[in-house]
N, C-alpha and C. Protein backbone atom coordinates (compact mmCIF):
# COMPACT_ATOMS: atom_id res chain seq x y z
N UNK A 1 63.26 -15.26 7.21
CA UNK A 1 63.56 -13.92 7.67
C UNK A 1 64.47 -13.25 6.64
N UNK A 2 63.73 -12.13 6.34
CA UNK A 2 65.09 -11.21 5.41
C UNK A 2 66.14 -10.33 6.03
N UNK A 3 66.87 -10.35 5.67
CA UNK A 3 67.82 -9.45 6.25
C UNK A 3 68.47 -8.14 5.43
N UNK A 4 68.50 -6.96 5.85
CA UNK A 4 69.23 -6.17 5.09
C UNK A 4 70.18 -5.84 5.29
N UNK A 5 71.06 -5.89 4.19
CA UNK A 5 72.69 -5.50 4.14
C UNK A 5 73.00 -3.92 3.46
N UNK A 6 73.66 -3.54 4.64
CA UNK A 6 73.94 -1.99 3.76
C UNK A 6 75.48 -1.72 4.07
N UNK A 7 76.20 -1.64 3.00
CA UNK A 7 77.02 -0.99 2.47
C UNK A 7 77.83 -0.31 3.37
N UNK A 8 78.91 0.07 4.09
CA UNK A 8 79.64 0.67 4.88
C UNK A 8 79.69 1.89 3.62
N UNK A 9 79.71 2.12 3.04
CA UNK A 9 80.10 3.12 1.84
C UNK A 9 78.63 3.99 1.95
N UNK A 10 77.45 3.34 2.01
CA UNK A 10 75.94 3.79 2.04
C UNK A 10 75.81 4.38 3.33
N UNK A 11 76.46 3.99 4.53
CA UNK A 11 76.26 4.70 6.07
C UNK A 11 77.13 5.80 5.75
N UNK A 12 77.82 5.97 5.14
CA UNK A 12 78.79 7.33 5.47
C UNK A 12 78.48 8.18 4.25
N UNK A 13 77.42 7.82 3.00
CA UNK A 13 76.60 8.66 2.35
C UNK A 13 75.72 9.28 3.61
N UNK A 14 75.25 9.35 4.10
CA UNK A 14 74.60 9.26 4.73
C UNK A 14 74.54 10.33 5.85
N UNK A 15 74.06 11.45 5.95
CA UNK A 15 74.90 12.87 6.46
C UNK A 15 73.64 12.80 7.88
N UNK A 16 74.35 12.78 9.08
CA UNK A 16 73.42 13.60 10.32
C UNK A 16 72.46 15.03 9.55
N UNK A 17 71.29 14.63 10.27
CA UNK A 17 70.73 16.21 10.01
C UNK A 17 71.34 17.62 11.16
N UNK A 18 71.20 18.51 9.96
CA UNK A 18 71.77 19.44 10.72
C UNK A 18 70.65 19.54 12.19
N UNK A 19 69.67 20.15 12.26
CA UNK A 19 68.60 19.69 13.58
C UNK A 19 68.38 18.80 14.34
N UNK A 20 67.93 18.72 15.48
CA UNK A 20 67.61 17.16 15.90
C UNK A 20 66.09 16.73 15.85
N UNK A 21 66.02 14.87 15.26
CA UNK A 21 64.58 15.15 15.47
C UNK A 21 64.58 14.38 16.29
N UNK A 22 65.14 14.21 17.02
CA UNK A 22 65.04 13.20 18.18
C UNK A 22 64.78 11.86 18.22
N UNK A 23 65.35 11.10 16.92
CA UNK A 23 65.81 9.90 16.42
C UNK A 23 67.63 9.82 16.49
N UNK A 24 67.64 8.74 16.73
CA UNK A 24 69.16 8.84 16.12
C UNK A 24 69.40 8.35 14.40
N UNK A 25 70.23 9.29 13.92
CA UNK A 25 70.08 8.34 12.21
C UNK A 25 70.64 6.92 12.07
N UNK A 26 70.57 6.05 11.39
CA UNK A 26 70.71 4.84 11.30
C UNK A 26 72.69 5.22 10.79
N UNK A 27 73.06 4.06 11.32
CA UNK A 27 74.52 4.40 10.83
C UNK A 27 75.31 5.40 12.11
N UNK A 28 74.62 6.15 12.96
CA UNK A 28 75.28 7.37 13.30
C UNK A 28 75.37 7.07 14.83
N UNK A 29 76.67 7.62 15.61
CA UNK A 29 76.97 7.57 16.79
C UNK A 29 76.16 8.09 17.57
N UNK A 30 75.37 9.29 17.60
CA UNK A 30 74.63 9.95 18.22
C UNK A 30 73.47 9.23 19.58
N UNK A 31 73.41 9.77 19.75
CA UNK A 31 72.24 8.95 20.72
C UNK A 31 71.09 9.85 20.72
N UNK A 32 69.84 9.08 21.46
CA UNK A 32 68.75 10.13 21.49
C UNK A 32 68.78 11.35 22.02
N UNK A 33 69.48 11.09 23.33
CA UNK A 33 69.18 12.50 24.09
C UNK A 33 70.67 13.24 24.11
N UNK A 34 71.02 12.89 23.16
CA UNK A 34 72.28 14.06 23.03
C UNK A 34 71.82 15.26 22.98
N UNK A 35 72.64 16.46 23.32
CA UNK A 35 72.22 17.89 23.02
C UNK A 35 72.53 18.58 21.68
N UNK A 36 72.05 18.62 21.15
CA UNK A 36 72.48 19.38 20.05
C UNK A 36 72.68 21.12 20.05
N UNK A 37 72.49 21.39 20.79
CA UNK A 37 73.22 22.78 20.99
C UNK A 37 73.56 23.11 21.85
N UNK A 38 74.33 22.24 23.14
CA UNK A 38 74.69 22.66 24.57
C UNK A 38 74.53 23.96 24.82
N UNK A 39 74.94 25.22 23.57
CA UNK A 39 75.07 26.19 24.01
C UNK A 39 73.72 26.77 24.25
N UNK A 40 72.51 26.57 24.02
CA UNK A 40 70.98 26.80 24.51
C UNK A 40 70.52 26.28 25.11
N UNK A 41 70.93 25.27 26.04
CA UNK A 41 70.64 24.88 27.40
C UNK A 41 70.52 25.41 28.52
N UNK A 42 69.57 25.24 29.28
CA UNK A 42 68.86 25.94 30.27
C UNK A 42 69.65 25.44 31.80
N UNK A 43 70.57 25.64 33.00
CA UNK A 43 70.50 24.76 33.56
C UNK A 43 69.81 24.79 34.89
N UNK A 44 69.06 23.61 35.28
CA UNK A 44 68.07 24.23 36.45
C UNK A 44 68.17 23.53 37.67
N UNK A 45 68.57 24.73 38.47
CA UNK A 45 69.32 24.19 39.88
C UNK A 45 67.70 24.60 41.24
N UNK A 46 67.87 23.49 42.16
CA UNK A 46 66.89 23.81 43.29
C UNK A 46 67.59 23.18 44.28
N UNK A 47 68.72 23.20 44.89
CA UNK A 47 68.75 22.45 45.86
C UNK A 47 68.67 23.66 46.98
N UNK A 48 68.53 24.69 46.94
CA UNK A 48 67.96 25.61 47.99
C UNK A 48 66.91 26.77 47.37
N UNK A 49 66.24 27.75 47.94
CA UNK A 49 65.06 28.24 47.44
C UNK A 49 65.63 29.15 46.75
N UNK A 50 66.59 30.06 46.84
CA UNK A 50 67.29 30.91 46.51
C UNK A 50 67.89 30.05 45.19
N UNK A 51 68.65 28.75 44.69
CA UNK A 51 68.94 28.37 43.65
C UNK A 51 67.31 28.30 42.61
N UNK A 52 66.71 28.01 43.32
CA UNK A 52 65.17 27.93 42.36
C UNK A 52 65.06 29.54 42.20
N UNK A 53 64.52 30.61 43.15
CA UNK A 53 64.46 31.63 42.61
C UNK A 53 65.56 32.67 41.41
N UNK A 54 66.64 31.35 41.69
CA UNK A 54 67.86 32.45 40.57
C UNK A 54 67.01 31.97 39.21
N UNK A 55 66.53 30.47 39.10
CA UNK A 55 66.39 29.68 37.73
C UNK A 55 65.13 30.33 37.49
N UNK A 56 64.17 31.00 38.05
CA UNK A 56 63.29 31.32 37.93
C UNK A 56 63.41 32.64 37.21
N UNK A 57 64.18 33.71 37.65
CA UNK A 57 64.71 35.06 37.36
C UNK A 57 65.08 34.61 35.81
N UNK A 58 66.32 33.82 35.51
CA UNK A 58 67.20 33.14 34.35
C UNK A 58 66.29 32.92 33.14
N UNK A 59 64.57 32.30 33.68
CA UNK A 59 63.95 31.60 32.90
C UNK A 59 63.04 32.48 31.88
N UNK A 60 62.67 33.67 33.00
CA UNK A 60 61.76 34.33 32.86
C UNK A 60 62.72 35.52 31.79
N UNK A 61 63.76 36.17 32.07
CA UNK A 61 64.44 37.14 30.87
C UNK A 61 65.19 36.02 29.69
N UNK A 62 64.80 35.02 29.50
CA UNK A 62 65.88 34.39 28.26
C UNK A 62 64.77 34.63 27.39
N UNK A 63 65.09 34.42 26.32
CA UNK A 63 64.59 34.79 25.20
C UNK A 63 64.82 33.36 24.59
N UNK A 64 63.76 33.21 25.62
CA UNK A 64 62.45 31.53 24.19
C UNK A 64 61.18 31.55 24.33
N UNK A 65 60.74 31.00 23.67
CA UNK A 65 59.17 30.86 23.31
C UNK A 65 58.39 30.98 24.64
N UNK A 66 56.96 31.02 25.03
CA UNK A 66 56.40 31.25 26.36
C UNK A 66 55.87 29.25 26.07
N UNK A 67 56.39 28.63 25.67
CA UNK A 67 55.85 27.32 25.73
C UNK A 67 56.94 26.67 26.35
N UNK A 68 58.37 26.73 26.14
CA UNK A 68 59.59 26.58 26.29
C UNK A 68 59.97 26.56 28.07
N UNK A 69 59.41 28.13 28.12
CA UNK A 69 59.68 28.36 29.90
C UNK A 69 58.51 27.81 30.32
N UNK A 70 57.62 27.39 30.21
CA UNK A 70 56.51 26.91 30.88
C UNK A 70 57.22 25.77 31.70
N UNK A 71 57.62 25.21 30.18
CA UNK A 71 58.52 23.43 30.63
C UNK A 71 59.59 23.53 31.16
N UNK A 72 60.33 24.21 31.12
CA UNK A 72 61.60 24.43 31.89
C UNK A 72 61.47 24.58 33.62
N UNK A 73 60.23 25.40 33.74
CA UNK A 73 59.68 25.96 35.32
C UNK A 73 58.76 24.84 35.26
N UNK A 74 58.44 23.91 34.66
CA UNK A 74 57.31 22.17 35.03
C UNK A 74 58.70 21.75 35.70
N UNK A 75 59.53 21.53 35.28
CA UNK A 75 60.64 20.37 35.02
C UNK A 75 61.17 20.67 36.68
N UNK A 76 61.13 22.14 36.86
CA UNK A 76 61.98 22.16 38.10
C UNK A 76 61.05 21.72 38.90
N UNK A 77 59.51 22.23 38.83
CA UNK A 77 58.89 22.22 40.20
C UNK A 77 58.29 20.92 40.28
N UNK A 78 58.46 19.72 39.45
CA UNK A 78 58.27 18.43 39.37
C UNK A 78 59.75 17.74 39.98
N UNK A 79 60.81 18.09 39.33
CA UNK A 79 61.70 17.77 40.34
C UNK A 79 62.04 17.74 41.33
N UNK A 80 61.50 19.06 41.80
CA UNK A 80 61.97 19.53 43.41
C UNK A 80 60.60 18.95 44.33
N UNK A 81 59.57 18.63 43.60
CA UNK A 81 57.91 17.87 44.14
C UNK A 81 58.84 16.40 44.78
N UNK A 82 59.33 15.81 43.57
CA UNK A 82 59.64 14.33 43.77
C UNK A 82 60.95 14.46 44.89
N UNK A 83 61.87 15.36 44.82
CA UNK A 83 63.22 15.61 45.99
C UNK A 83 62.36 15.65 47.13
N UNK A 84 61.28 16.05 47.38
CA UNK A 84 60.46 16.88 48.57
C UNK A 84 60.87 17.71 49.20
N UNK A 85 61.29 19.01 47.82
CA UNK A 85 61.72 20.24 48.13
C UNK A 85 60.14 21.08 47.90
N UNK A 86 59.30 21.52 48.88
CA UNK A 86 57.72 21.62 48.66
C UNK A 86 58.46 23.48 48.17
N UNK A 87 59.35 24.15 48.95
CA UNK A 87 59.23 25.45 49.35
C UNK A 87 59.94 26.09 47.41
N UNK A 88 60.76 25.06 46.93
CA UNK A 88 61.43 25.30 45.76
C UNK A 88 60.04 24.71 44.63
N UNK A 89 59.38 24.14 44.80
CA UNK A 89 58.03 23.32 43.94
C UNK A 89 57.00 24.58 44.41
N UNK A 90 56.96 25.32 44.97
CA UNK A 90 55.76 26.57 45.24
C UNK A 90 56.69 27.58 44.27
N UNK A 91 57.52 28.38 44.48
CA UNK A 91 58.60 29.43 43.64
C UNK A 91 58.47 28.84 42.19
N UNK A 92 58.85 27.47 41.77
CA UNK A 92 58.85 27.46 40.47
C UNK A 92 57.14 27.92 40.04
N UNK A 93 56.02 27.03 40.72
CA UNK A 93 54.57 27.14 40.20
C UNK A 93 54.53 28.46 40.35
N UNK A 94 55.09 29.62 41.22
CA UNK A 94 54.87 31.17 40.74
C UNK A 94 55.24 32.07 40.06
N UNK A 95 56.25 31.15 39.60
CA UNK A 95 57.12 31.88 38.25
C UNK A 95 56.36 31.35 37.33
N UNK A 96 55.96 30.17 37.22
CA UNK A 96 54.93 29.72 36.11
C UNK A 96 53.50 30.98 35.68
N UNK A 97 52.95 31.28 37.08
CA UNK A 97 51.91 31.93 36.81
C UNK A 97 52.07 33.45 37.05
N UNK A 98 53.55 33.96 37.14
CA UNK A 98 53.82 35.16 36.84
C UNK A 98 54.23 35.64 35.19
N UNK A 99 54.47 34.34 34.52
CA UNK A 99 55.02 34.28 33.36
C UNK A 99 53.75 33.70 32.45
N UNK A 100 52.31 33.33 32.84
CA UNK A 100 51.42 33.25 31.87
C UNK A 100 50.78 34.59 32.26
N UNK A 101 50.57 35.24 33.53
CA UNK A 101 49.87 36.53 33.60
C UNK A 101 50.70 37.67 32.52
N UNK A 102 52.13 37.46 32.52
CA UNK A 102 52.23 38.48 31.83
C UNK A 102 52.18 38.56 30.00
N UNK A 103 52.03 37.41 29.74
CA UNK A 103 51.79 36.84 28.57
C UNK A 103 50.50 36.91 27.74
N UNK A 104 49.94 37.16 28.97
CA UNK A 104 48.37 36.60 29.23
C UNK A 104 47.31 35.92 28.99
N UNK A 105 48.09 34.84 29.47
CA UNK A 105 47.12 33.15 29.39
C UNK A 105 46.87 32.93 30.74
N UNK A 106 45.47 32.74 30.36
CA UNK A 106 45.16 32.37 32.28
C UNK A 106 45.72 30.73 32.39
N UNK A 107 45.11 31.18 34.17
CA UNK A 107 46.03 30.26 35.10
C UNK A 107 47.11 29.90 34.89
């Protein structure tokens, strides 16, 4: 078996990327699912219908990509599917298809 030896001097050459690619770099504290920009985080609340319809409102005026909110409004109404919140899992799927009609990608 070979083994490789690296350098404590070679890990701290060794610079984080400014982006994430969703590795951690070798050498580096980071973890996978760290955030790298907390401050563009989405946060998505359903524990009543009214918290889903705020995230829904939130999702639909932010300014990201129409691929971005798709997943953001999956994430809730898959969450709130598996909670067996059915009434917060219907609101997200109509923000979904209020937000490809106006885009206009069917279904």
């Amino acid at each position: 078996m070979i083994q490789v030896i690296i350098k404590a001097t070679d890990l701290e050459k060794m610079a984080d990327p400014k982006k994430g690619t969703g590795k951690k770099p070798k050498g580096s504290g980071r973890r996978l699912y760290t955030d790298e920009n907390p401050k563009d985080t989405v946060s998505i609340k359903y524990k009543t219908p009214a918290d889903a319809r705020a995230t829904v409102a939130k999702v639909k005026r932010i300014k990201k990509p129409f691929a971005r909110k798709i997943q953001i409004l999956t994430v809730l109404e898959q969450r709130a599917k598996v909670a067996g919140k059915h009434e917060q899992a219907r609101i997200a799927k109509a923000g979904k298809t209020a937000i490809r009609k106006k885009h206009g990608r069917k279904t």
